[in-house]
Each structure stands twice: as structure tokens, then as C-alpha cells.
C-alpha atoms as a PDB file:
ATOM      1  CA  UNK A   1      12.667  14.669 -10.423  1.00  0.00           C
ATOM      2  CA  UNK A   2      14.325  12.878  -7.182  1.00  0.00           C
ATOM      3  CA  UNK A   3      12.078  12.512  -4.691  1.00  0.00           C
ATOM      4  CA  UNK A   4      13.195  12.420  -0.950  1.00  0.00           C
ATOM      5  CA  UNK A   5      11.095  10.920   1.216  1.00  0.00           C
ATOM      6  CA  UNK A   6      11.613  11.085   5.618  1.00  0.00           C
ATOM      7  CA  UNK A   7      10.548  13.370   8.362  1.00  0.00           C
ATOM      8  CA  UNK A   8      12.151  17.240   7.845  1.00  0.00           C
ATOM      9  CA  UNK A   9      13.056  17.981  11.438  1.00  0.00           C
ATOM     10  CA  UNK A  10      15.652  14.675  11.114  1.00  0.00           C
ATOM     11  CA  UNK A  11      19.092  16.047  11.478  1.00  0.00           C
ATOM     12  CA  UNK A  12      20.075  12.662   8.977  1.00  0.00           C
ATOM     13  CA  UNK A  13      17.077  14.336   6.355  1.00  0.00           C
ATOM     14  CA  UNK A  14      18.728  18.185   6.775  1.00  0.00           C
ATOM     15  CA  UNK A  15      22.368  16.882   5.779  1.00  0.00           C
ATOM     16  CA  UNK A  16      20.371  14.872   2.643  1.00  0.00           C
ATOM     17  CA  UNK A  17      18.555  17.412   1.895  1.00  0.00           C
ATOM     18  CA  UNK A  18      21.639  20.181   1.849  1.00  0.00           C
ATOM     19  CA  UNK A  19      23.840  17.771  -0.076  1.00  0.00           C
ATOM     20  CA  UNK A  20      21.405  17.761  -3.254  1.00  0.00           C
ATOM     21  CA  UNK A  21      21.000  21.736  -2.749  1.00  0.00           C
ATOM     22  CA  UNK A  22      24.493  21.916  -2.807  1.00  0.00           C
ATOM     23  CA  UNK A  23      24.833  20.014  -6.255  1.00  0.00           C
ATOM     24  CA  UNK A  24      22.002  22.053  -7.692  1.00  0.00           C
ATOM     25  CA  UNK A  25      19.792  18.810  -7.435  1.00  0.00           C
ATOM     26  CA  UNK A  26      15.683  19.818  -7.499  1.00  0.00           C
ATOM     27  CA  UNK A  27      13.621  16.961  -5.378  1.00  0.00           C
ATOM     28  CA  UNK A  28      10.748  17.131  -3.868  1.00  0.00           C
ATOM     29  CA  UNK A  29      10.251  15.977   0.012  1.00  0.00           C
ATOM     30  CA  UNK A  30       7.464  14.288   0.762  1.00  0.00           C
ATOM     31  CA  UNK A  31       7.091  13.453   5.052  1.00  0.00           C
ATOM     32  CA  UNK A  32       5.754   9.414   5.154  1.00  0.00           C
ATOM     33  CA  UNK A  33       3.976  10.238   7.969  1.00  0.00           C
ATOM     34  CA  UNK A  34       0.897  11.705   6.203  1.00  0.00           C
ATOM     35  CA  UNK A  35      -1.381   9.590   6.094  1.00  0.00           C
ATOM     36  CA  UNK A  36      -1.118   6.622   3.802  1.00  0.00           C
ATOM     37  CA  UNK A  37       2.277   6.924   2.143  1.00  0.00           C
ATOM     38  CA  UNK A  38       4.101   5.051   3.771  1.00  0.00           C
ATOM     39  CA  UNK A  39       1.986   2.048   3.043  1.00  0.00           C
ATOM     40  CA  UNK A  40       1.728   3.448  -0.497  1.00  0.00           C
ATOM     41  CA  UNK A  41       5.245   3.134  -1.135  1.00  0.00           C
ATOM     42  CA  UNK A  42       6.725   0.147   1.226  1.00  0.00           C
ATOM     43  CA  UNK A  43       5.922  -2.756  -1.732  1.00  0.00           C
ATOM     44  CA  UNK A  44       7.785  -0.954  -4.156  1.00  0.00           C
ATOM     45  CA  UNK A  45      10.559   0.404  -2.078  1.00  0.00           C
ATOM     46  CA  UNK A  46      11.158  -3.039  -0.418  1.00  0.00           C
ATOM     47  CA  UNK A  47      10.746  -4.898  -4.050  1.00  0.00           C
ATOM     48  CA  UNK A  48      14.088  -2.110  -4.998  1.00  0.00           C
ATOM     49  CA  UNK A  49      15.364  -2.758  -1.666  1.00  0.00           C
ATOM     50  CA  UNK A  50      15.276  -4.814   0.930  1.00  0.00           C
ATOM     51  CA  UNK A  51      13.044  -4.470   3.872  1.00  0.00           C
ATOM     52  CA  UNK A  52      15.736  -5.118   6.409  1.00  0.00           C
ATOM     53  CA  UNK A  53      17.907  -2.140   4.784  1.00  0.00           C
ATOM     54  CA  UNK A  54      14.880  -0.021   5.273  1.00  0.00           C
ATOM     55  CA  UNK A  55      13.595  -0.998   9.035  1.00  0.00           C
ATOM     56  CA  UNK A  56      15.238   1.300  11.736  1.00  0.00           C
ATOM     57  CA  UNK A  57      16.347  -0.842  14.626  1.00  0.00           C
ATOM     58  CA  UNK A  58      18.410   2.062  15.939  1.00  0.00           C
ATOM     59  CA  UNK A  59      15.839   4.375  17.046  1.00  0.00           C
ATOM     60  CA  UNK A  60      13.191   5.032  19.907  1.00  0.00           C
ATOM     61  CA  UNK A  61      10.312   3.896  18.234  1.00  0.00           C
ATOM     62  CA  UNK A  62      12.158   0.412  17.288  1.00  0.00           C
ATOM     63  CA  UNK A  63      12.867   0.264  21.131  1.00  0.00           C
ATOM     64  CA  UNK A  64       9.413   1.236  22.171  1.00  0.00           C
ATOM     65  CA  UNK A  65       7.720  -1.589  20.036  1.00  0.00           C
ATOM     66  CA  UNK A  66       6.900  -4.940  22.545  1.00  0.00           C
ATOM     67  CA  UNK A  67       8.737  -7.986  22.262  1.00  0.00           C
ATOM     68  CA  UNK A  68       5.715  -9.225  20.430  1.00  0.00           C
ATOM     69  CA  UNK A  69       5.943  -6.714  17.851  1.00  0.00           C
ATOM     70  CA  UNK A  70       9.907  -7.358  16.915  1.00  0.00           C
ATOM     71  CA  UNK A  71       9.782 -11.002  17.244  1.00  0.00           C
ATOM     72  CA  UNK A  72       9.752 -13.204  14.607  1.00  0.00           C
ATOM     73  CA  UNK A  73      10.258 -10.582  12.264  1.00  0.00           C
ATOM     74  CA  UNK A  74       9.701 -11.198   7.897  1.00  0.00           C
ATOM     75  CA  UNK A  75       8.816  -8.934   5.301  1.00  0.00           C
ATOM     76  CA  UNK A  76       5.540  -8.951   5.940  1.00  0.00           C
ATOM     77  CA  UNK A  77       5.279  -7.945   9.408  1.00  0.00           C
ATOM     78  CA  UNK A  78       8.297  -5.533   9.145  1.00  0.00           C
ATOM     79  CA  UNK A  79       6.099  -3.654   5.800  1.00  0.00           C
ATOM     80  CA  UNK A  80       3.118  -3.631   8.351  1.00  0.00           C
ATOM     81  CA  UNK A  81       5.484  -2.384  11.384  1.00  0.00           C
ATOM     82  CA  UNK A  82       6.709  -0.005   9.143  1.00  0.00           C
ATOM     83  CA  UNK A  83       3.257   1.736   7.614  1.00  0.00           C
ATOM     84  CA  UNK A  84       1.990   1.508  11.379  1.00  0.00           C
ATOM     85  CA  UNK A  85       4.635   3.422  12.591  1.00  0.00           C
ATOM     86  CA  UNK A  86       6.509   5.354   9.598  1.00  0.00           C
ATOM     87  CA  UNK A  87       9.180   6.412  12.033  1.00  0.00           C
ATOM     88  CA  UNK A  88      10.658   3.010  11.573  1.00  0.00           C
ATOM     89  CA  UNK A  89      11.429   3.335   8.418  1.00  0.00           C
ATOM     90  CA  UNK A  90      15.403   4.375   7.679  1.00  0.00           C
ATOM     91  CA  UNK A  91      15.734   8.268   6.629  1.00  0.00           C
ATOM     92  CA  UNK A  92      16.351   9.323   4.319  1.00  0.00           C
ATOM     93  CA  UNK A  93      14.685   7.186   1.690  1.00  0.00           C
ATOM     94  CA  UNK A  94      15.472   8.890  -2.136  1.00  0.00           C
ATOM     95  CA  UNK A  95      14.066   7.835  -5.177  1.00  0.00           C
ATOM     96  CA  UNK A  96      15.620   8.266  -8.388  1.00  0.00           C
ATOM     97  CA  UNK A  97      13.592   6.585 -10.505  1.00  0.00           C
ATOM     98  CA  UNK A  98      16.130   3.544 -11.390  1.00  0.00           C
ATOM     99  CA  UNK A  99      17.892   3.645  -8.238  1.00  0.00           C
ATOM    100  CA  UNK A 100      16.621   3.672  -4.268  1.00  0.00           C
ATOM    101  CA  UNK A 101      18.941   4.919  -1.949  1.00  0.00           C
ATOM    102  CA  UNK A 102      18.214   4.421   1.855  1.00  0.00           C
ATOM    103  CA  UNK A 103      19.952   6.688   4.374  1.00  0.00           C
ATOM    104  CA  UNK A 104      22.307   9.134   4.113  1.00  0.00           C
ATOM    105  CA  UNK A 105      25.814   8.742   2.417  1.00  0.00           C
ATOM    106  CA  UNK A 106      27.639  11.521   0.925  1.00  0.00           C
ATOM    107  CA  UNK A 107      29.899   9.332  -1.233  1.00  0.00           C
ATOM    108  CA  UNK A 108      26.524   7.425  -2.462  1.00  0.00           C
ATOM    109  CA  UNK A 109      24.824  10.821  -3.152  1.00  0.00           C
ATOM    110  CA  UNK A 110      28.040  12.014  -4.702  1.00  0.00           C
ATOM    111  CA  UNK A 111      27.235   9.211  -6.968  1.00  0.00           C
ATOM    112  CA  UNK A 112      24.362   9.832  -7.859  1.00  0.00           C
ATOM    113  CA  UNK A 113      24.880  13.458  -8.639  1.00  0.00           C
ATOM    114  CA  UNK A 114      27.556  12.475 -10.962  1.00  0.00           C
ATOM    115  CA  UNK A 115      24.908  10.441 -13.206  1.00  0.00           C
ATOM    116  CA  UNK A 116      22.238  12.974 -12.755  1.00  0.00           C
ATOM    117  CA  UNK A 117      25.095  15.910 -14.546  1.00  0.00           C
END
């Protein structure tokens, strides 16, 4: 089963979320801002990724951060950004099992869909 990970009031996670309704796709959403998962899950989804694909520069909470905390930026300080503040993190994040997908593209869902029929 897919599971779709993000915060459910995101209008990026309602147009995810819709697509794989649409295609008849079950998942299972699970909000990383409970406590612990996004910690849980950043080592694996940044060893299937990359951590830079997955850190959200774009949004408030990026621009809210000192000049401290987005200096000098690595893996390691953008995993421990990222389970501090789960909002950084890029939304959606899906997991397929072999395959990660991070954000929102219907032509990448469409994909996916097609190897999931």
C-alpha cells in the first residue's frame, strides 16, 4: 500500500491526494508532524532521495529559520532542520515501496499509476 506522507490541510497534499483517488489508488496518509516521524523516516527517505530534493526553501518556516540555522547547510543539519521543524520538509512525500516521490507531479503520479495497474 502507497503511503503519503505531508500535512492534510496543504492545498499541494489535497491535489496528491485526489489524483490517487481518482486512479482508484488506496494509500494511507500519515501527517509528519506527530511526534517522531519525521525523524523516523528522514534516513531512509534521504538515503532514496536526496535531502536537498526534500528541504522546502520556498515556504514560511524556511524563511522564519535564523541565518544561523540555514547557513552552512549538509545533510546532517538539513535531516535535523527537517525533524525539528517537519514543515520543512517538501509535500507531498509518497512512498511506494521501490520508488520515493517528493512533491506533487501529475505526470510523475500518472507514472506511477501506470505500474501500480
Amino acid at each position: 500500500m502507497l503511503k503519503i506522507f505531508g500535512i492534510r490541510n496543504c492545498d499541494t497534499m489535497k491535489k496528491a491526494m485526489h489524483f490517487l483517488e481518482a486512479q482508484g489508488l488506496a494509500y494511507e496518509f500519515v501527517d509528519y508532524r506527530q511526534a517522531g516521524v519525521a525523524a523516523k523516516h528522514l534516513p531512509d527517505w534521504c538515503a532514496r532521495g536526496d535531502w536537498q530534493t526534500l528541504l522546502n526553501k520556498r515556504g514560511l518556516t524556511w524563511k522564519k529559520l535564523s541565518d544561523a540555522e540555514r547557513d552552512n547547510l549538509d545533510a546532517a543539519k538539513a535531516m535535523q532542520l527537517m525533524a525539528e521543524y517537519p514543515t520543512l520538509i517538501k509535500r507531498p512525500v509518497l512512498d511506494a515501496g521501490q520508488r520515493l516521490l517528493v512533491g506533487f507531479s501529475a505526470q510523475t503520479y500518472q507514472q506511477l499509476a501506470d505500474t501500480c495497474a
